[in-house]
PDB file of N, CA and C in Angstrom:
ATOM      1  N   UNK A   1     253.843 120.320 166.475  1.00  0.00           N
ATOM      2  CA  UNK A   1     254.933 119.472 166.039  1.00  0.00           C
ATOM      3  C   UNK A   1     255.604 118.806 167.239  1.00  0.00           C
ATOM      4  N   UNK A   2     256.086 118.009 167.028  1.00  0.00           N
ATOM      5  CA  UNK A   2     256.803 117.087 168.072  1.00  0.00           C
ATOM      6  C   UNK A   2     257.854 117.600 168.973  1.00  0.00           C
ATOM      7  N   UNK A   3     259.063 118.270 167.896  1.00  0.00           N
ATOM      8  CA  UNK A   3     259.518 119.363 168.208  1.00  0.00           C
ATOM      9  C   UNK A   3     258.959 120.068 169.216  1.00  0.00           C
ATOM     10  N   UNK A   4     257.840 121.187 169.120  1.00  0.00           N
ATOM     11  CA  UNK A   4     257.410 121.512 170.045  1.00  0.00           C
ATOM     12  C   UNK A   4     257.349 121.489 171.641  1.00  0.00           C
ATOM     13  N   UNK A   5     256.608 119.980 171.211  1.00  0.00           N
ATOM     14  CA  UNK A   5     256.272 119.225 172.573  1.00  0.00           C
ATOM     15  C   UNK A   5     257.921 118.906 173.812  1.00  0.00           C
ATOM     16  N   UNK A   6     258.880 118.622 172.418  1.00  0.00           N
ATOM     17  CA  UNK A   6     259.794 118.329 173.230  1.00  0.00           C
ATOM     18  C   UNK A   6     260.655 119.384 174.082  1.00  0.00           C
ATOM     19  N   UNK A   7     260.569 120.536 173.075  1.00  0.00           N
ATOM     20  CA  UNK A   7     261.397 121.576 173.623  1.00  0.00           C
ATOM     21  C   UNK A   7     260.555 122.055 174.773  1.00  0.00           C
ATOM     22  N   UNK A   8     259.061 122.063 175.298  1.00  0.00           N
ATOM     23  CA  UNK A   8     258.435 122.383 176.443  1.00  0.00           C
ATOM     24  C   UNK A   8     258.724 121.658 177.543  1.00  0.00           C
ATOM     25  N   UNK A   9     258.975 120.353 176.958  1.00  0.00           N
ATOM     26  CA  UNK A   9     259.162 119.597 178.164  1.00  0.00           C
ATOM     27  C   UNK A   9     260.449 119.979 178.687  1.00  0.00           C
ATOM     28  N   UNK A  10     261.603 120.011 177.590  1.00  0.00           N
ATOM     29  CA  UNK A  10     262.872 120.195 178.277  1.00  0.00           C
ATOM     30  C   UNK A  10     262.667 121.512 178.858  1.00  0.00           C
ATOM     31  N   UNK A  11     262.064 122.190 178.712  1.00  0.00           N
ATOM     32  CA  UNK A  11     262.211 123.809 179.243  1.00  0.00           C
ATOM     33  C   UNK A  11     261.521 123.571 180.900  1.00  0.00           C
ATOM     34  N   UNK A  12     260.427 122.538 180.805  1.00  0.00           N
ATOM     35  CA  UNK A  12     259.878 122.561 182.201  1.00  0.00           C
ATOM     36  C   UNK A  12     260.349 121.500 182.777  1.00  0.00           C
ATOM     37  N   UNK A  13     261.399 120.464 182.486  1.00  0.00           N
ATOM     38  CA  UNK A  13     261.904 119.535 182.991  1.00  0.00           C
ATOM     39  C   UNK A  13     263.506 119.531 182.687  1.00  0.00           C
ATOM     40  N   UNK A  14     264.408 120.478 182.439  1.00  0.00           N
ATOM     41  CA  UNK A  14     265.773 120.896 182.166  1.00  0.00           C
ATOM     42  C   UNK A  14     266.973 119.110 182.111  1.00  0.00           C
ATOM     43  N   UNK A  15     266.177 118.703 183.603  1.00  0.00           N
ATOM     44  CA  UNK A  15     267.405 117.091 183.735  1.00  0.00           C
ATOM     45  C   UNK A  15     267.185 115.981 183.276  1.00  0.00           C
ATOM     46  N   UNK A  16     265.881 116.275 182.774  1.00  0.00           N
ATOM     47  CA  UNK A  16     265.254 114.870 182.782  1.00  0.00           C
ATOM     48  C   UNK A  16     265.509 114.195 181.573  1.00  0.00           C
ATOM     49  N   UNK A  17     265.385 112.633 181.686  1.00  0.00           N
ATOM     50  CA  UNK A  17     266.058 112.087 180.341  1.00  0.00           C
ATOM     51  C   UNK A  17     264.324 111.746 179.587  1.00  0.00           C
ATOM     52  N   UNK A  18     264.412 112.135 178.251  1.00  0.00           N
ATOM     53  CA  UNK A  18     263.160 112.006 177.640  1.00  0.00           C
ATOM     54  C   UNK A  18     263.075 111.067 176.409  1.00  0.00           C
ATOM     55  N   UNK A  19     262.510 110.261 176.313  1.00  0.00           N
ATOM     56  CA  UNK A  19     262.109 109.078 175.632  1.00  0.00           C
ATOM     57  C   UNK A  19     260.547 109.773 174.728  1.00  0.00           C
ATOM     58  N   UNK A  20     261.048 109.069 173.704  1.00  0.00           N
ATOM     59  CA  UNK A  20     259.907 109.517 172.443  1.00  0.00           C
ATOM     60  C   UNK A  20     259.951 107.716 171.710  1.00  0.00           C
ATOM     61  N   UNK A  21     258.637 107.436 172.135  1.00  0.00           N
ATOM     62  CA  UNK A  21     257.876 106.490 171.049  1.00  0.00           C
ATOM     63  C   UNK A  21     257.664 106.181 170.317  1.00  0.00           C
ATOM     64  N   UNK A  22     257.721 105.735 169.485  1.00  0.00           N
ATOM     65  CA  UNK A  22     257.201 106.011 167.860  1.00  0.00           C
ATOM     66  C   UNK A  22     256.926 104.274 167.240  1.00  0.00           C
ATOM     67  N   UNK A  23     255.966 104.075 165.935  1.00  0.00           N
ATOM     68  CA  UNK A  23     256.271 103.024 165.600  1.00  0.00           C
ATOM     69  C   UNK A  23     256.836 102.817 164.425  1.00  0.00           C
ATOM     70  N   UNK A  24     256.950 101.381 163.795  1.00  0.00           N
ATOM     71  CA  UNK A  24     257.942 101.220 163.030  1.00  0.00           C
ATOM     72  C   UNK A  24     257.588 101.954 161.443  1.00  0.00           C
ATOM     73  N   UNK A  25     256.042 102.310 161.536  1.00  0.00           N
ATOM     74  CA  UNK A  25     255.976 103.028 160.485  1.00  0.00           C
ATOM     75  C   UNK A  25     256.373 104.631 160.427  1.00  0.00           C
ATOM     76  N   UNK A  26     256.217 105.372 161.481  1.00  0.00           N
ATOM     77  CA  UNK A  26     257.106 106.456 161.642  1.00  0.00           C
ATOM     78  C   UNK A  26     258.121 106.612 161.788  1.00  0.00           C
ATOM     79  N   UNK A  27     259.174 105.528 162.145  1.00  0.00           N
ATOM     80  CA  UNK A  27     260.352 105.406 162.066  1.00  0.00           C
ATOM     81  C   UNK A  27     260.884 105.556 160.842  1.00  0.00           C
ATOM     82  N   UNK A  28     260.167 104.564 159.743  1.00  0.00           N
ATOM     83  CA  UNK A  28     260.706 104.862 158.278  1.00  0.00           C
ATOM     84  C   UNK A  28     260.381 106.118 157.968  1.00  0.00           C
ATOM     85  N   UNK A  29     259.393 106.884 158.166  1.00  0.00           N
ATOM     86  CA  UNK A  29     259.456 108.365 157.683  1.00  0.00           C
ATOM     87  C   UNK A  29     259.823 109.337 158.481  1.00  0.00           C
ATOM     88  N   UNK A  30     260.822 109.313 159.748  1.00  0.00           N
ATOM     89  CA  UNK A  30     261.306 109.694 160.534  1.00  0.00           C
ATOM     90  C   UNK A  30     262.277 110.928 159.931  1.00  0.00           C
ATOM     91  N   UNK A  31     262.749 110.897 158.951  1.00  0.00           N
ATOM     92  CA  UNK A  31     263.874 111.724 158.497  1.00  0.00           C
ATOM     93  C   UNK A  31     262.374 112.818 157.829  1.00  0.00           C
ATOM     94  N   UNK A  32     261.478 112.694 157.216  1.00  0.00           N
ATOM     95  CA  UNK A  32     260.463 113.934 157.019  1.00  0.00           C
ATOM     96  C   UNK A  32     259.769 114.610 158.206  1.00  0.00           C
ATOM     97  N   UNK A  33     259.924 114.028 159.879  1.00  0.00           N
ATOM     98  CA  UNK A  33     259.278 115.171 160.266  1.00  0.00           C
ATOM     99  C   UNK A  33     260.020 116.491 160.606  1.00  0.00           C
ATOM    100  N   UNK A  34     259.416 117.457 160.656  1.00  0.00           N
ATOM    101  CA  UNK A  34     260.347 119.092 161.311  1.00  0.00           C
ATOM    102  C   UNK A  34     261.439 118.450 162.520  1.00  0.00           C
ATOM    103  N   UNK A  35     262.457 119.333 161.763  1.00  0.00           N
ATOM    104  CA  UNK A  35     263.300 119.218 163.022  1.00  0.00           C
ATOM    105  C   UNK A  35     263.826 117.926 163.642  1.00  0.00           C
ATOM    106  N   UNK A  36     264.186 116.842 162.655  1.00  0.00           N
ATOM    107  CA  UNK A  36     263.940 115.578 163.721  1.00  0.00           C
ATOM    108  C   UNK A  36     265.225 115.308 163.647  1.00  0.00           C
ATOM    109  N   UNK A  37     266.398 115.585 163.111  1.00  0.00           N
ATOM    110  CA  UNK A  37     268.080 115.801 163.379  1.00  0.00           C
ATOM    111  C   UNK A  37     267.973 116.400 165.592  1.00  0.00           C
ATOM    112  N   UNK A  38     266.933 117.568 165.167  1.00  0.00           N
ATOM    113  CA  UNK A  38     267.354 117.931 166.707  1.00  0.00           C
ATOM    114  C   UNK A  38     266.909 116.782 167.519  1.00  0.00           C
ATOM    115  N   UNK A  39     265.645 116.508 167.106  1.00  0.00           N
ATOM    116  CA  UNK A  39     264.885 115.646 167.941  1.00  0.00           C
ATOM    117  C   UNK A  39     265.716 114.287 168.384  1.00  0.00           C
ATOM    118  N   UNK A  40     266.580 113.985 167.522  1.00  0.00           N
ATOM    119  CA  UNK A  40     267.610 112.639 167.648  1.00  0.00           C
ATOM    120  C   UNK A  40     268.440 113.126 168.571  1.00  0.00           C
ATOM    121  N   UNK A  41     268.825 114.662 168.577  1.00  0.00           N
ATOM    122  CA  UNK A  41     269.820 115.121 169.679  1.00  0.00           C
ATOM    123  C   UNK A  41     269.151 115.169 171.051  1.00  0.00           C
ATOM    124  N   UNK A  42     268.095 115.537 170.922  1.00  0.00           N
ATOM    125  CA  UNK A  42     267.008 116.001 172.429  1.00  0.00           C
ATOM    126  C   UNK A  42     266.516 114.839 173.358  1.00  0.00           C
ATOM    127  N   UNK A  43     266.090 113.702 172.578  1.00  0.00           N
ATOM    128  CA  UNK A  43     265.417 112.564 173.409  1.00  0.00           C
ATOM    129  C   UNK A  43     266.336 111.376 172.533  1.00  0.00           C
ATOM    130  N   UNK A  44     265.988 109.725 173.516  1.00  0.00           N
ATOM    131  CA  UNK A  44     265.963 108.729 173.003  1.00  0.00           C
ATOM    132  C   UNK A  44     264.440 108.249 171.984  1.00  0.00           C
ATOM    133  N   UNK A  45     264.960 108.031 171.004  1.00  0.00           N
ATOM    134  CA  UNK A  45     263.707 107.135 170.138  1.00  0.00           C
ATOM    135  C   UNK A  45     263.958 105.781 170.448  1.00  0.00           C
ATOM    136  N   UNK A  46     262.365 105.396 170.938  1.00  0.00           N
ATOM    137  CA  UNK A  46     262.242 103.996 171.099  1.00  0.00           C
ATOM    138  C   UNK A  46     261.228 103.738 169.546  1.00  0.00           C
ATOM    139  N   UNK A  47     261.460 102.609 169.384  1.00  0.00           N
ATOM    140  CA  UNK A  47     260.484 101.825 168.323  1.00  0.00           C
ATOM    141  C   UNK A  47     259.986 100.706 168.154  1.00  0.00           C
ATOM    142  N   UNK A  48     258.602 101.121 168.311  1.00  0.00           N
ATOM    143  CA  UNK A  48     257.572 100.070 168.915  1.00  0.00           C
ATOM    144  C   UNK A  48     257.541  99.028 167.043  1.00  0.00           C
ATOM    145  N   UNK A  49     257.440  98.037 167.108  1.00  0.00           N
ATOM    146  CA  UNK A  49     257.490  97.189 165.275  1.00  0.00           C
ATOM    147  C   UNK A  49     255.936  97.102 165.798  1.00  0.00           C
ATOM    148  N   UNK A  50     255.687  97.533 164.300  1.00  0.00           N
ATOM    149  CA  UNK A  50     254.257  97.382 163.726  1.00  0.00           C
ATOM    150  C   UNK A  50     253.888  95.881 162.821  1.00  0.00           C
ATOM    151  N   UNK A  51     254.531  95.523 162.566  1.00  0.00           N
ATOM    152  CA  UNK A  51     254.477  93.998 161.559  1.00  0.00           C
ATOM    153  C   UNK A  51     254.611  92.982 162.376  1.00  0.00           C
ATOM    154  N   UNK A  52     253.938  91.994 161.986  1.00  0.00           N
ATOM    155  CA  UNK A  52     254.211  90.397 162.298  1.00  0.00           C
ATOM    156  C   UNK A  52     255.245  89.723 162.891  1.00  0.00           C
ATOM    157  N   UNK A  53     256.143  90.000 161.372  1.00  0.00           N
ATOM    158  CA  UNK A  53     256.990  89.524 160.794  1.00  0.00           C
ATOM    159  C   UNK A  53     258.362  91.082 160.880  1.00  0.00           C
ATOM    160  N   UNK A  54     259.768  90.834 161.616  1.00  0.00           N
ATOM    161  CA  UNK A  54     260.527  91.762 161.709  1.00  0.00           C
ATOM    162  C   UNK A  54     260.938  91.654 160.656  1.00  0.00           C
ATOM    163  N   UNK A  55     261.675  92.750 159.419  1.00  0.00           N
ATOM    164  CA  UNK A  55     262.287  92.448 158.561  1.00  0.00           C
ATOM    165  C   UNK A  55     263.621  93.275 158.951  1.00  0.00           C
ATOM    166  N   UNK A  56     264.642  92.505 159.248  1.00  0.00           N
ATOM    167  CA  UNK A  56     265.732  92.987 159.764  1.00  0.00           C
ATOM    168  C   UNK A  56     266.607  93.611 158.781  1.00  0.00           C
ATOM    169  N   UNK A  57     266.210  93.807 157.685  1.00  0.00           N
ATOM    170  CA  UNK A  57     267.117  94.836 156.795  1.00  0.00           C
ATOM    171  C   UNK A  57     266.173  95.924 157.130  1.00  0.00           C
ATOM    172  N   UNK A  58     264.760  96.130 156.852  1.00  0.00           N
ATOM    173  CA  UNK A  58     265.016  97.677 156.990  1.00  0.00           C
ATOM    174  C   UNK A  58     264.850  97.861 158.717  1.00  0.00           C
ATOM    175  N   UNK A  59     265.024  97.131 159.219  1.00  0.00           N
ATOM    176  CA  UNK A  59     265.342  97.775 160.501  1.00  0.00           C
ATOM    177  C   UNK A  59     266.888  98.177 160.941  1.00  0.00           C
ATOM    178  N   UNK A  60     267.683  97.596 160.283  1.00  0.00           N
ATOM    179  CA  UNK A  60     269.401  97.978 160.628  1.00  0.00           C
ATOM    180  C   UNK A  60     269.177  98.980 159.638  1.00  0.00           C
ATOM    181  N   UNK A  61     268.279  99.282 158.437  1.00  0.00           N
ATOM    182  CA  UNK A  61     268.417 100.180 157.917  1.00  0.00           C
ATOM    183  C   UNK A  61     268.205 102.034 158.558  1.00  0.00           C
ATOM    184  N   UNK A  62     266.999 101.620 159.465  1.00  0.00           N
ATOM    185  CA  UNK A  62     265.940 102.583 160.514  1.00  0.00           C
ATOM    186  C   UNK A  62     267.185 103.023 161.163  1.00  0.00           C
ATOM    187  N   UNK A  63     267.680 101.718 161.786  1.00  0.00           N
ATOM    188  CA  UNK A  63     268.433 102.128 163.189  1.00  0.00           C
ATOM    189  C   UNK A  63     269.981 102.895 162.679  1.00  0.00           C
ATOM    190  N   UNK A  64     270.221 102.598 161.488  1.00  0.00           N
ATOM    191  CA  UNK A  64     271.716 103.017 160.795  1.00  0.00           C
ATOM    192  C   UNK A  64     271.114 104.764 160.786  1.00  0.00           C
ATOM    193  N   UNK A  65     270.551 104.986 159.707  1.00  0.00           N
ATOM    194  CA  UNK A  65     269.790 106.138 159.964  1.00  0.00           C
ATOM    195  C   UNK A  65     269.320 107.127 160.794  1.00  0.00           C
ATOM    196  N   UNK A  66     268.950 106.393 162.084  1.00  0.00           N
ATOM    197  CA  UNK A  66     268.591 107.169 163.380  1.00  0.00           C
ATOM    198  C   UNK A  66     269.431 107.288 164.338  1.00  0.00           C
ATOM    199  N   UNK A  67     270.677 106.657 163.826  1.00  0.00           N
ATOM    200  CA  UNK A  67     271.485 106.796 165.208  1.00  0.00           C
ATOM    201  C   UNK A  67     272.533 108.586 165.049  1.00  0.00           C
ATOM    202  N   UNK A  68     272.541 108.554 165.992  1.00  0.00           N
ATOM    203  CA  UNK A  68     273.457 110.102 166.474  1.00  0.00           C
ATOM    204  C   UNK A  68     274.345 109.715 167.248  1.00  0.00           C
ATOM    205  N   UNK A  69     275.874 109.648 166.723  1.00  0.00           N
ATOM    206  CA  UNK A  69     276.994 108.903 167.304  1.00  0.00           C
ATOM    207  C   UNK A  69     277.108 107.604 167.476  1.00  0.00           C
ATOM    208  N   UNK A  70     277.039 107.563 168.864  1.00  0.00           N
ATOM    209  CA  UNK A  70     276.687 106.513 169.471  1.00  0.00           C
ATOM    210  C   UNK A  70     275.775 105.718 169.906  1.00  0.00           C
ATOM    211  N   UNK A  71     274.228 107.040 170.125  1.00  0.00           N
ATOM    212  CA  UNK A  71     273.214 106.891 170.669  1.00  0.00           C
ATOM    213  C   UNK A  71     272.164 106.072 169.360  1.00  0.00           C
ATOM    214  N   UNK A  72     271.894 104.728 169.798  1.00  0.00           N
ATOM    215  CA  UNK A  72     271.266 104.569 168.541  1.00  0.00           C
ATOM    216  C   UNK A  72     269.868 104.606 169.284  1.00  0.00           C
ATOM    217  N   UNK A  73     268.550 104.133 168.237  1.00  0.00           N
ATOM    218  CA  UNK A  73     267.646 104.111 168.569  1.00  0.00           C
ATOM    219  C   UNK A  73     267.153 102.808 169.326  1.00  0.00           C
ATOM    220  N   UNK A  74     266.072 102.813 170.492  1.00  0.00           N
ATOM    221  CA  UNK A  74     265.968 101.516 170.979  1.00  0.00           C
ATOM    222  C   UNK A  74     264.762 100.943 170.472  1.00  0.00           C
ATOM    223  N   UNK A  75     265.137  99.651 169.663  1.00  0.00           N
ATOM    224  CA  UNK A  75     263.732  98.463 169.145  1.00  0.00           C
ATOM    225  C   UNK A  75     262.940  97.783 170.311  1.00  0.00           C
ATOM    226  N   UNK A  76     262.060  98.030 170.674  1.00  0.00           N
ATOM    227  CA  UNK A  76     261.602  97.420 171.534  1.00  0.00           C
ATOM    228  C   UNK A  76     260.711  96.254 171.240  1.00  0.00           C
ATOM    229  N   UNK A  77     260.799  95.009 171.851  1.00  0.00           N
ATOM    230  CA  UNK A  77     260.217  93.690 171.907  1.00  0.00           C
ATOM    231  C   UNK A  77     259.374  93.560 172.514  1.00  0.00           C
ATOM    232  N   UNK A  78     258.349  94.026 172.206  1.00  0.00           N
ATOM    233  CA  UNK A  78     257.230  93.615 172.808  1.00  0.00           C
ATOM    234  C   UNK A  78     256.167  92.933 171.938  1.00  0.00           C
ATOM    235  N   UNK A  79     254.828  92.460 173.092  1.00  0.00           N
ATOM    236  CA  UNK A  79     253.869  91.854 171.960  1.00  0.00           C
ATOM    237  C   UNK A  79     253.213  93.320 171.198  1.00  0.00           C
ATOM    238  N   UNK A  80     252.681  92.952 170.211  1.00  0.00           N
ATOM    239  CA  UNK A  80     252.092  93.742 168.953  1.00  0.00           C
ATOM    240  C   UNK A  80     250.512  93.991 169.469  1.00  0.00           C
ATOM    241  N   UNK A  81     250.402  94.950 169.689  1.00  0.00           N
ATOM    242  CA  UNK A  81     249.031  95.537 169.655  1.00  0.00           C
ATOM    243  C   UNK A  81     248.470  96.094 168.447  1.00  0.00           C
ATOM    244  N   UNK A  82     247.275  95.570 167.802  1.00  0.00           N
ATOM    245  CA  UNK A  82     246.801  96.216 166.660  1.00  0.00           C
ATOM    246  C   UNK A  82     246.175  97.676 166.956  1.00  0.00           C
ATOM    247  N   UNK A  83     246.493  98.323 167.837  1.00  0.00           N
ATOM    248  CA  UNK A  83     245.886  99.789 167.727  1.00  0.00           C
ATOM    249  C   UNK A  83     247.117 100.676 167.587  1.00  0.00           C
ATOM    250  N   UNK A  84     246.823 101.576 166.845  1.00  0.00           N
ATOM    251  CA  UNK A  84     247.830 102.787 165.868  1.00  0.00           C
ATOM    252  C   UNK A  84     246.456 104.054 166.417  1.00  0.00           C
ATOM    253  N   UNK A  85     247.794 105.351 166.957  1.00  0.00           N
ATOM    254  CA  UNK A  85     247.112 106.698 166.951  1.00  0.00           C
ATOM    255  C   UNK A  85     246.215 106.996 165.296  1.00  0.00           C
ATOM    256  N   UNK A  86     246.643 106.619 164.390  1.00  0.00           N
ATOM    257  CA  UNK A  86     246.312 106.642 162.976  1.00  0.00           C
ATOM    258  C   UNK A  86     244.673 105.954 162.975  1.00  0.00           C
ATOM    259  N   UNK A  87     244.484 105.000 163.565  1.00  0.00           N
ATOM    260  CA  UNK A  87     242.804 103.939 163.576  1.00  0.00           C
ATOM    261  C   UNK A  87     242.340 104.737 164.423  1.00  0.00           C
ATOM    262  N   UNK A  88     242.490 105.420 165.784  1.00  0.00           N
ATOM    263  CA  UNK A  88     242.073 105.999 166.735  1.00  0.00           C
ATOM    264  C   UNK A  88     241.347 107.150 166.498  1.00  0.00           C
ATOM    265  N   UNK A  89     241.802 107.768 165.931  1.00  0.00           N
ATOM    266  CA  UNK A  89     241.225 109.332 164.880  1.00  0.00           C
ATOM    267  C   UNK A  89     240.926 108.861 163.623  1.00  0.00           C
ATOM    268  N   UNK A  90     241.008 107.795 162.858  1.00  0.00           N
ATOM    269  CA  UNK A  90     240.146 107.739 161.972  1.00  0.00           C
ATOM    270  C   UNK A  90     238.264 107.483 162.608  1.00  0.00           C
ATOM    271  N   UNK A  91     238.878 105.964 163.411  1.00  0.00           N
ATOM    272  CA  UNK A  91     237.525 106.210 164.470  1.00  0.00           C
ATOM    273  C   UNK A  91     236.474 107.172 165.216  1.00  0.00           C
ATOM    274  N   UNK A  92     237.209 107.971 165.836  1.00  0.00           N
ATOM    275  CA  UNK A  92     236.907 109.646 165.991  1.00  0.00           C
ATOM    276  C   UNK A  92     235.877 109.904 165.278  1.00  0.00           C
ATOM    277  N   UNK A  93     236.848 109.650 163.694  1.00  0.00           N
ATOM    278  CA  UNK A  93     236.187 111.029 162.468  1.00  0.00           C
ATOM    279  C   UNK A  93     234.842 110.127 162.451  1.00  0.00           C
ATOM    280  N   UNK A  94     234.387 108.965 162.216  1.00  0.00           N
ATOM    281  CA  UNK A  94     233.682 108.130 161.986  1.00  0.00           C
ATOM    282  C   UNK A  94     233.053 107.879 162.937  1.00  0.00           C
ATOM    283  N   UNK A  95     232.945 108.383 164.159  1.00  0.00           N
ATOM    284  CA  UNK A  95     232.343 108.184 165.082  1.00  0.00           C
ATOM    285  C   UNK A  95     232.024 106.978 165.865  1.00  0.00           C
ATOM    286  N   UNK A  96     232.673 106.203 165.852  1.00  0.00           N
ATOM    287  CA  UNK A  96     233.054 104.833 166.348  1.00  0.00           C
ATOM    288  C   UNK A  96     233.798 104.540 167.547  1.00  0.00           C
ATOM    289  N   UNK A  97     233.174 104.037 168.362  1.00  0.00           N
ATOM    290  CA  UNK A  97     233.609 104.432 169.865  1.00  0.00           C
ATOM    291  C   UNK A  97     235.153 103.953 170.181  1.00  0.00           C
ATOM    292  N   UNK A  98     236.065 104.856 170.993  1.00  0.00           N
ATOM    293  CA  UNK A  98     237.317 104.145 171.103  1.00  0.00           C
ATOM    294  C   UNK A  98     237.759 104.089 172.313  1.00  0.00           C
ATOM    295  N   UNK A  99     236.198 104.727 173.006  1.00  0.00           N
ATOM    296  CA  UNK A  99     236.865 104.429 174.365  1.00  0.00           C
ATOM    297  C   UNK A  99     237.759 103.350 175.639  1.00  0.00           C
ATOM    298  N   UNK A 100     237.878 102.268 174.846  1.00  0.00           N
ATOM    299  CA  UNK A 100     238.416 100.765 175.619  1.00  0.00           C
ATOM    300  C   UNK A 100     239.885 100.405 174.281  1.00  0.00           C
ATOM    301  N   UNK A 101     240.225 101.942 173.496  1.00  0.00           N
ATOM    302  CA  UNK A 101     241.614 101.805 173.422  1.00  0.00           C
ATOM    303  C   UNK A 101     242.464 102.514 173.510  1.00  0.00           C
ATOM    304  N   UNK A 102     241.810 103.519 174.363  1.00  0.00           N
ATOM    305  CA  UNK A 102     242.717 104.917 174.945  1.00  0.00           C
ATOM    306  C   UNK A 102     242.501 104.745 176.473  1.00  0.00           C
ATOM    307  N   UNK A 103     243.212 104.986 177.091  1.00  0.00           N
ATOM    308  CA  UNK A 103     242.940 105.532 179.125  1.00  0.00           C
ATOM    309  C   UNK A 103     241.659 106.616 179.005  1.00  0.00           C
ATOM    310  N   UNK A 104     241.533 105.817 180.211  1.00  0.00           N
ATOM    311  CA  UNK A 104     239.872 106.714 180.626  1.00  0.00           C
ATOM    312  C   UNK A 104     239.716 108.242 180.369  1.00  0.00           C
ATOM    313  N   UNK A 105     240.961 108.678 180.958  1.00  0.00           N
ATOM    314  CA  UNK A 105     241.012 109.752 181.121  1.00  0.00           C
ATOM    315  C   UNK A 105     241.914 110.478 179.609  1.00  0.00           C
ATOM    316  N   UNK A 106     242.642 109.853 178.643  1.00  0.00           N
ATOM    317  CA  UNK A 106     242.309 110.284 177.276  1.00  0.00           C
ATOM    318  C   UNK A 106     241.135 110.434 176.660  1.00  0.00           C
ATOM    319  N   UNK A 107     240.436 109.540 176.837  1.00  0.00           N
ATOM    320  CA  UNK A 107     239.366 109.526 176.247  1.00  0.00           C
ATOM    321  C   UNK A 107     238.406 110.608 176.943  1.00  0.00           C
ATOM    322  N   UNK A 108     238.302 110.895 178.066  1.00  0.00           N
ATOM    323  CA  UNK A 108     237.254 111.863 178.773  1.00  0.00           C
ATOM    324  C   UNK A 108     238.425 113.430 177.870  1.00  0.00           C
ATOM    325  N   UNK A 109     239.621 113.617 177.975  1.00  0.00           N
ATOM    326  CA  UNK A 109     239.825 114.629 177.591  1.00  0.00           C
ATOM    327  C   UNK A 109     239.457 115.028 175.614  1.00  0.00           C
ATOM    328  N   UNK A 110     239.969 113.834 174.982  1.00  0.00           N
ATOM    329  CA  UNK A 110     239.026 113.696 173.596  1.00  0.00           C
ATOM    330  C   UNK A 110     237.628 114.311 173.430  1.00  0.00           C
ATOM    331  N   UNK A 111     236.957 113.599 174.310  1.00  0.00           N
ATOM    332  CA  UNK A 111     235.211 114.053 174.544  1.00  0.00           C
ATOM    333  C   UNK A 111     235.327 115.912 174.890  1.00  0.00           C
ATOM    334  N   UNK A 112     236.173 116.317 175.707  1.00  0.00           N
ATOM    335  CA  UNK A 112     236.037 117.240 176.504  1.00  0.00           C
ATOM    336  C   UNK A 112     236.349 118.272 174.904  1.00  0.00           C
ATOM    337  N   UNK A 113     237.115 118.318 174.621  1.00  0.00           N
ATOM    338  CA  UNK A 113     237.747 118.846 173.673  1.00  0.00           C
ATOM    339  C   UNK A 113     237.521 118.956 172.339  1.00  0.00           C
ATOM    340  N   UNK A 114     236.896 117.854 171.945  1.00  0.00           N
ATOM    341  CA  UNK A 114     236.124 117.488 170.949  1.00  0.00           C
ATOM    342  C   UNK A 114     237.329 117.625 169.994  1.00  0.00           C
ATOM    343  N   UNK A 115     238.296 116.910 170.264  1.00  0.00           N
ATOM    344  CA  UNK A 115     239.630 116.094 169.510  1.00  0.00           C
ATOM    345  C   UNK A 115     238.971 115.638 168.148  1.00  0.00           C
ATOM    346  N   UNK A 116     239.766 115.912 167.426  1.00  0.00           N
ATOM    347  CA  UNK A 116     239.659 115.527 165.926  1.00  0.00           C
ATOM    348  C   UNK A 116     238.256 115.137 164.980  1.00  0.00           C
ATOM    349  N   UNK A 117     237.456 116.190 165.741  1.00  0.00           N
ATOM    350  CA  UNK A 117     236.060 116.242 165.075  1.00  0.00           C
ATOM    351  C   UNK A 117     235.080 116.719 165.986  1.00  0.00           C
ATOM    352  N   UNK A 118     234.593 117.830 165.144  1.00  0.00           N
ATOM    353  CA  UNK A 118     233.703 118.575 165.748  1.00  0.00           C
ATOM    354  C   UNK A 118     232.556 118.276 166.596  1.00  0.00           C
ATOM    355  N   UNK A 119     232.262 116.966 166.554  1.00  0.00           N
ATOM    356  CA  UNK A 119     231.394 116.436 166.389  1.00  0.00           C
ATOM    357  C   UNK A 119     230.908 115.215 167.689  1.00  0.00           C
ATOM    358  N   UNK A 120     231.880 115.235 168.523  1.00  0.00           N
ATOM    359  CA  UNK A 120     232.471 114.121 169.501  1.00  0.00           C
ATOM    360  C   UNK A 120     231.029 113.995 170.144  1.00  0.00           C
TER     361      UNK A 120
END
């Protein structure tokens, strides 16, 4: 769980300020993962938009939602890349090479590990 990940880091990094990623489709289901009240307390959420087209209601909706006090969440503007962790492991399962949309060295640890299918 994410959770997880975060509380290790803070345990092996105590000062450090920690930023969590996410895109705009996990953002809307942001309130179902474990623990993610803490997770709003623990790190900044940035949010990468997945669409074309911004639709600025449910994004004041996202950001009304995700904010903790003061701290709201940050939208980030950037250009749109069509690759999602979600296509990446479907690819995987399907065996369809993804090596030229992960870092070299994700991808060598994927292989190594045989990440999300037995089968790598």
């Amino acid at each position: 769980y994410t959770i997880d990940t975060i509380q290790y880091f803070r345990t092996k990094h105590p000062k450090a300020d920690i930023f969590l990623l996410i895109g705009e489709d996990q953002a809307q289901e942001f309130t179902r993962w474990k623990e993610w009240q803490t997770i709003l307390e623990q790190v900044q959420i940035c949010i990468a938009a997945r669409t074309n087209s911004v639709n600025t209601t449910a994004l004041n909706d996202i950001k009304t939602q995700l904010t903790l006090g003061t701290k709201e969440p940050v939208i980030l503007q950037s250009p749109r890349i069509e690759i999602s962790s979600s296509s990446i492991r479907s690819r995987i399962v399907n065996n369809v090479p993804v090596k030229y949309m992960v870092p070299e060295k994700v991808h060598r640890y994927i292989r190594k590990h045989s990440l999300y299918t037995e089968h790598l």
